[in-house]
N, C-alpha and C. Protein backbone atom coordinates (compact mmCIF):
# COMPACT_ATOMS: atom_id res chain seq x y z
N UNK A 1 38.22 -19.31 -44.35
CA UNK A 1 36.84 -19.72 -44.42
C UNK A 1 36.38 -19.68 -45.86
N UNK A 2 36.79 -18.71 -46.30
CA UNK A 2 36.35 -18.39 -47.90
C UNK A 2 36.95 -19.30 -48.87
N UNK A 3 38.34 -20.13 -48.75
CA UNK A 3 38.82 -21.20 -49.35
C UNK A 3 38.15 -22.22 -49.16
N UNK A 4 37.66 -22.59 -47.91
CA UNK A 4 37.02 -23.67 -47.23
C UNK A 4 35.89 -23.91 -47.94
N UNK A 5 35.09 -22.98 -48.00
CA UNK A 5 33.73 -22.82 -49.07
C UNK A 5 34.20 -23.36 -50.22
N UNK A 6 35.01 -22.22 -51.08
CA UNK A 6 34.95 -22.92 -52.56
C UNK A 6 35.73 -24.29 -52.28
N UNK A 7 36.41 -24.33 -52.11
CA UNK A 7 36.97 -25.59 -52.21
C UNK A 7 35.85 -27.10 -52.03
N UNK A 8 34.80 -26.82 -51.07
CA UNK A 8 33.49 -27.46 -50.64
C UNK A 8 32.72 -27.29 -52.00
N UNK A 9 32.61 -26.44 -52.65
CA UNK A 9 31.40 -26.14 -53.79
C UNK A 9 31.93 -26.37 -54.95
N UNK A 10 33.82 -26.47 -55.03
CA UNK A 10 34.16 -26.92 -56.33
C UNK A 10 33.87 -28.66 -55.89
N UNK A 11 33.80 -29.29 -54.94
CA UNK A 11 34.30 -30.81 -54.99
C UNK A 11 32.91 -31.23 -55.25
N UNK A 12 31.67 -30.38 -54.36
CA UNK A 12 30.06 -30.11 -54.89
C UNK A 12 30.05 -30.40 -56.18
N UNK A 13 30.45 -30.00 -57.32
CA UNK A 13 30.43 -29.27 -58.35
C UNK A 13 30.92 -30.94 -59.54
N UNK A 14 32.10 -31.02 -58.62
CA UNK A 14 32.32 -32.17 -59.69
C UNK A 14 31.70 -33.70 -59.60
N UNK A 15 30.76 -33.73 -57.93
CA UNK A 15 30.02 -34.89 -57.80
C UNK A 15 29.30 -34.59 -58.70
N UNK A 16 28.96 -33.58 -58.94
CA UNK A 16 27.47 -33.72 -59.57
C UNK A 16 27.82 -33.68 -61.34
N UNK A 17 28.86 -33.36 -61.24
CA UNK A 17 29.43 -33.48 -62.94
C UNK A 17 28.82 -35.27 -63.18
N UNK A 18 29.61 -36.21 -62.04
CA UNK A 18 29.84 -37.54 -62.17
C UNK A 18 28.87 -37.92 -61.77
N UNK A 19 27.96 -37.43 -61.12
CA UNK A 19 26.43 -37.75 -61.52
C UNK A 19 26.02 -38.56 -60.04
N UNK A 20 24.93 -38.55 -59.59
CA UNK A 20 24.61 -38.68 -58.24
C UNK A 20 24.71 -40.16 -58.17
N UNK A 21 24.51 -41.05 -58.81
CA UNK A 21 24.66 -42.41 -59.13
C UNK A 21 25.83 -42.72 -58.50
N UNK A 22 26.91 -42.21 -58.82
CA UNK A 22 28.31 -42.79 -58.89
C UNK A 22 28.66 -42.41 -57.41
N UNK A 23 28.39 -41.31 -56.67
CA UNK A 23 28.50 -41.04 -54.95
C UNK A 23 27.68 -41.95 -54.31
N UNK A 24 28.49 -42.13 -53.41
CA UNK A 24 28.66 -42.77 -52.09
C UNK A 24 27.21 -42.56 -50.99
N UNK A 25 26.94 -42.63 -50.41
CA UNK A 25 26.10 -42.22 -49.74
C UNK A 25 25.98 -41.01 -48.36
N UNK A 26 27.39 -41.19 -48.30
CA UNK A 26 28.37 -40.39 -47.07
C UNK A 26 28.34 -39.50 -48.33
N UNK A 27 28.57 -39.38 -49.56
CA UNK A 27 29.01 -38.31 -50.77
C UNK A 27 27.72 -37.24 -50.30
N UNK A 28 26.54 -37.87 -50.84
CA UNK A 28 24.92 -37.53 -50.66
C UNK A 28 24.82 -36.92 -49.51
N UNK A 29 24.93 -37.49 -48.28
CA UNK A 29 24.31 -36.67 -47.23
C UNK A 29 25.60 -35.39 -46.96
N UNK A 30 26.50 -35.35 -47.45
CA UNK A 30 27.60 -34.37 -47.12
C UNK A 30 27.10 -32.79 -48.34
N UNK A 31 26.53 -33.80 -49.48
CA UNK A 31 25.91 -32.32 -50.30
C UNK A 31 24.65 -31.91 -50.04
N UNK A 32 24.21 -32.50 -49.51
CA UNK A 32 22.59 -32.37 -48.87
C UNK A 32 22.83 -31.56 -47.32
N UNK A 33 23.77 -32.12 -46.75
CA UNK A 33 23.96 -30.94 -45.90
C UNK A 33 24.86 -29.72 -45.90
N UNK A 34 25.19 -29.32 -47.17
CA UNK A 34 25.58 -28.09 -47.57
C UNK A 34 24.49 -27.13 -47.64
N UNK A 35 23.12 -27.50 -47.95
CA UNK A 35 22.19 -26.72 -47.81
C UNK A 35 21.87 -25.90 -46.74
N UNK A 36 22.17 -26.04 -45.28
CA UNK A 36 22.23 -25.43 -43.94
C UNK A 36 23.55 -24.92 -44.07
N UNK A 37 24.36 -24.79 -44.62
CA UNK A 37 25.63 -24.65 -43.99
C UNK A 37 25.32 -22.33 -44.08
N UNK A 38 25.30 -21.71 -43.45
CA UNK A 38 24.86 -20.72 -43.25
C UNK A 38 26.23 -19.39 -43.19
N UNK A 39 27.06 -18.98 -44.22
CA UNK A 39 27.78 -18.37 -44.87
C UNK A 39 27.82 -17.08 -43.83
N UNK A 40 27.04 -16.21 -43.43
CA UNK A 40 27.23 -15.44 -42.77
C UNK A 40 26.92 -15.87 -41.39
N UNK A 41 26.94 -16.86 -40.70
CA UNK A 41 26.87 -17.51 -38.91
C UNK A 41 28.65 -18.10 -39.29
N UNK A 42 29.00 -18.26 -40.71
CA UNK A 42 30.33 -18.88 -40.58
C UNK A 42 31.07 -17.48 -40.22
N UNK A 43 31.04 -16.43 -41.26
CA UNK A 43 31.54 -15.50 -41.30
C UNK A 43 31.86 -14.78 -39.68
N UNK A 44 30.59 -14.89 -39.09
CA UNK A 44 30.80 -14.00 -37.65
C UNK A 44 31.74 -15.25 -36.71
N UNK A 45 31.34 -16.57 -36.77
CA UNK A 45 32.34 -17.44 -36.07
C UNK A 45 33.80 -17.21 -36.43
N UNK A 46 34.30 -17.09 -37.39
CA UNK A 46 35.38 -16.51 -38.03
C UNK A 46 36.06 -15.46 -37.37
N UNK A 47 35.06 -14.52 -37.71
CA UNK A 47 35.77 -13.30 -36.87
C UNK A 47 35.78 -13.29 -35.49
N UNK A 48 34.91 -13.87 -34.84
CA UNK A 48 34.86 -13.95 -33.64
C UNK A 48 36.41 -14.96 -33.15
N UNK A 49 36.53 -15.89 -33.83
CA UNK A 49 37.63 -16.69 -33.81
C UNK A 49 39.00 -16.19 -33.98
N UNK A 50 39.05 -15.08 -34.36
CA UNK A 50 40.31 -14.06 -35.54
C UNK A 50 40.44 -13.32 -33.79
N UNK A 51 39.17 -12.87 -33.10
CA UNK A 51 39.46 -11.76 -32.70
C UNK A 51 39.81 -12.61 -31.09
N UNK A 52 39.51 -13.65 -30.63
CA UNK A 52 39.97 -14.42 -30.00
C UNK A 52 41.17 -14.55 -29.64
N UNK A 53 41.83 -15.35 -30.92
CA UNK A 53 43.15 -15.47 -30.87
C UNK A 53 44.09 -14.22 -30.64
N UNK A 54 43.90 -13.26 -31.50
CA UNK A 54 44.44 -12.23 -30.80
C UNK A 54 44.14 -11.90 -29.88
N UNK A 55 43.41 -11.90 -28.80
CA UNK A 55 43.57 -11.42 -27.67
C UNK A 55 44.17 -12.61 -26.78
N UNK A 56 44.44 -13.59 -27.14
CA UNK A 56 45.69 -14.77 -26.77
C UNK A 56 46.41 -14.26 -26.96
N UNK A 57 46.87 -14.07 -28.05
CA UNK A 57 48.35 -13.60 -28.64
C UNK A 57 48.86 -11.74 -27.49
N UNK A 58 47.65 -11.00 -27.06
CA UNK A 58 48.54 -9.95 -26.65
C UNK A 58 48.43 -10.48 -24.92
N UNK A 59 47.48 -11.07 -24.78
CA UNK A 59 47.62 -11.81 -23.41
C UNK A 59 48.73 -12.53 -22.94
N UNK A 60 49.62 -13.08 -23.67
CA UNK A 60 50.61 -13.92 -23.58
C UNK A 60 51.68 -12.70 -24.15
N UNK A 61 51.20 -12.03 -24.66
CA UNK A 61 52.84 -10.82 -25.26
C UNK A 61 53.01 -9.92 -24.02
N UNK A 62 51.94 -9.76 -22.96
CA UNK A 62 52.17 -9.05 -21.65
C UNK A 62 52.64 -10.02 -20.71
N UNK A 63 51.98 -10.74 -20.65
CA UNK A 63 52.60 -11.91 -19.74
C UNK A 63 53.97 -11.96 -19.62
N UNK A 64 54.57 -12.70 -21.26
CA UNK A 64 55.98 -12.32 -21.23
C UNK A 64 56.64 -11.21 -21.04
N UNK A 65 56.33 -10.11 -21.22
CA UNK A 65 56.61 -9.40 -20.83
C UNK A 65 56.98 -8.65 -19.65
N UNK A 66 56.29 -9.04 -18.84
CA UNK A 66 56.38 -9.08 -17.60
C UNK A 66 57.30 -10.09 -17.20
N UNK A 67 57.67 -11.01 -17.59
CA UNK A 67 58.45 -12.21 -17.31
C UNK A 67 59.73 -11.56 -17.69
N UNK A 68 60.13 -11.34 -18.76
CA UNK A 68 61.53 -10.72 -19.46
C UNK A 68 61.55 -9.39 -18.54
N UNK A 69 61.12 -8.72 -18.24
CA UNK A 69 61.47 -7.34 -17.25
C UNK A 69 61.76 -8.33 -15.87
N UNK A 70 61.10 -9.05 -15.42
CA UNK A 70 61.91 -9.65 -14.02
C UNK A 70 62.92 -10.51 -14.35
N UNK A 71 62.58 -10.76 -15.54
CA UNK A 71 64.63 -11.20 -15.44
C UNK A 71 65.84 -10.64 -16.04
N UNK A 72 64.95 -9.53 -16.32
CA UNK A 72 66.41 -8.56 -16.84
C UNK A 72 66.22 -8.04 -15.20
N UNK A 73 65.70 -7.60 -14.58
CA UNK A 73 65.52 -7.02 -13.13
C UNK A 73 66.81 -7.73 -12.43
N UNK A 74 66.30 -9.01 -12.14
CA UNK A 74 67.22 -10.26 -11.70
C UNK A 74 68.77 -9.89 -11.98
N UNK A 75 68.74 -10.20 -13.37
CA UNK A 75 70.09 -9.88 -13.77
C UNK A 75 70.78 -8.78 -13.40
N UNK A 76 70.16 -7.87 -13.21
CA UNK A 76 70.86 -6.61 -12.89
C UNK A 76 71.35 -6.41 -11.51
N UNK A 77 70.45 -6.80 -10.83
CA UNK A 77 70.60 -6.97 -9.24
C UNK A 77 71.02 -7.89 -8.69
N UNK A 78 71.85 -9.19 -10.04
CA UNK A 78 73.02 -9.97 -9.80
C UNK A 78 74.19 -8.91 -10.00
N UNK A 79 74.16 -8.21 -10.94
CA UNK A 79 75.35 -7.51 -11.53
C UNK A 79 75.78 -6.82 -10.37
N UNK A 80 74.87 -5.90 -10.09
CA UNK A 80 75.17 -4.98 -8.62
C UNK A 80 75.51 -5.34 -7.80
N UNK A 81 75.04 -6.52 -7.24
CA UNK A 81 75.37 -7.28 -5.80
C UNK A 81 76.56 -7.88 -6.03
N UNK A 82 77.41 -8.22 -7.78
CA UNK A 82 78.71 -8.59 -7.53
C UNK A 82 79.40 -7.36 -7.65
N UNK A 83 79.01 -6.01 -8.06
CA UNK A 83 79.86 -4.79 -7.77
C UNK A 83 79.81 -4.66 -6.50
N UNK A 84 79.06 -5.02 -5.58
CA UNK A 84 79.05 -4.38 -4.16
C UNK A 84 79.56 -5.25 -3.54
N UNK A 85 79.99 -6.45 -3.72
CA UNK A 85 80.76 -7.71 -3.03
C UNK A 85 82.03 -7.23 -2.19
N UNK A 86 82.12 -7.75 -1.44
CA UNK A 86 83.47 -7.61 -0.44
C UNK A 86 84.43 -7.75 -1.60
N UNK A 87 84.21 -9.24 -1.91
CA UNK A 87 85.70 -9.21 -2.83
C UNK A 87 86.04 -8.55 -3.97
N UNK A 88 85.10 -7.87 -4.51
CA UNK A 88 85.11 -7.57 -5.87
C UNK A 88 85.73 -5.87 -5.80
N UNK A 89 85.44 -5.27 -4.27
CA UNK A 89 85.91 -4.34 -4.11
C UNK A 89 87.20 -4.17 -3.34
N UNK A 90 87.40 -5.31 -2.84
CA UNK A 90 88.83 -5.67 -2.63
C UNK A 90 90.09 -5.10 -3.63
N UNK A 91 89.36 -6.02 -4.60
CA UNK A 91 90.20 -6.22 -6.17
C UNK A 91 90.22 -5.15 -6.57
N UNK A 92 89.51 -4.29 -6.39
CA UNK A 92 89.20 -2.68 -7.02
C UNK A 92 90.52 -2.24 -5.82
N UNK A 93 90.35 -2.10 -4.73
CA UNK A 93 90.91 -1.01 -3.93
C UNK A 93 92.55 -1.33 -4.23
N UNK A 94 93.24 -2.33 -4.84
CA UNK A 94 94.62 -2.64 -4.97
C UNK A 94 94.96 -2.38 -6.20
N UNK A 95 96.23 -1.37 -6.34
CA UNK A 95 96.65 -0.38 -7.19
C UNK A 95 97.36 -1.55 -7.95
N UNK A 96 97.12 -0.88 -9.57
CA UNK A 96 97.52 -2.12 -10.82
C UNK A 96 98.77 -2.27 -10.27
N UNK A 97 99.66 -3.30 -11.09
CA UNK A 97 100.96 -3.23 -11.00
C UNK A 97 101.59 -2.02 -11.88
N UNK A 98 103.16 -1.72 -11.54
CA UNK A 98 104.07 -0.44 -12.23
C UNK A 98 103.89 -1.10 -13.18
N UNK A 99 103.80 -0.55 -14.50
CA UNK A 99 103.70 -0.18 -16.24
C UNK A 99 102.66 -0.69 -16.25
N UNK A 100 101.69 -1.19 -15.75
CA UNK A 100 100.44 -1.77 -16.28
C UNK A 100 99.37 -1.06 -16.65
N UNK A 101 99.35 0.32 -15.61
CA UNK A 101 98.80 1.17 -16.29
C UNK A 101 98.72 2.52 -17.08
């Protein structure tokens, strides 16, 4: 916001170097309505805007969160259900071959 300003009051700055003559008329009413433009109603929109977004940002960091725990959940209770498989304990219950182990 604070770039936004100067950057507005330097370009202010050099119409009026070049003299009101030489602007546009869109130039004119854009420095004429810098006069309302109200520095501290920007300031609280700002922050109000700052404090917004972050609460997007942790709204969506729980969200996912919750999303990544049910699918590590998932995953796990794939893993288990192929340890507990008929066949998988099949394969377990039959002794390696001689020298293999």
């Amino acid at each position: 916001r604070i770039e936004v300003m100067r950057a507005a009051k330097v370009h202010l700055q050099d119409l009026a170097k070049r003299g009101l003559g030489s602007a546009t008329k869109g130039q004119v009413r854009w420095m004429q309505g810098l006069r309302h433009v109200d520095e501290g109603q920007l300031d609280k929109l700002h922050r109000a805007l700052l404090a917004l977004s972050t609460e997007i940002l942790a709204a969506t960091t729980v969200a996912r969160e919750a999303e990544l725990r049910a699918d590590a959940r998932r995953g796990i209770e794939a893993v288990v259900a192929s340890f507990r498989s008929a066949d998988f304990q099949a394969r377990c219950a039959l002794a390696p071959p001689e020298g293999l182990a």
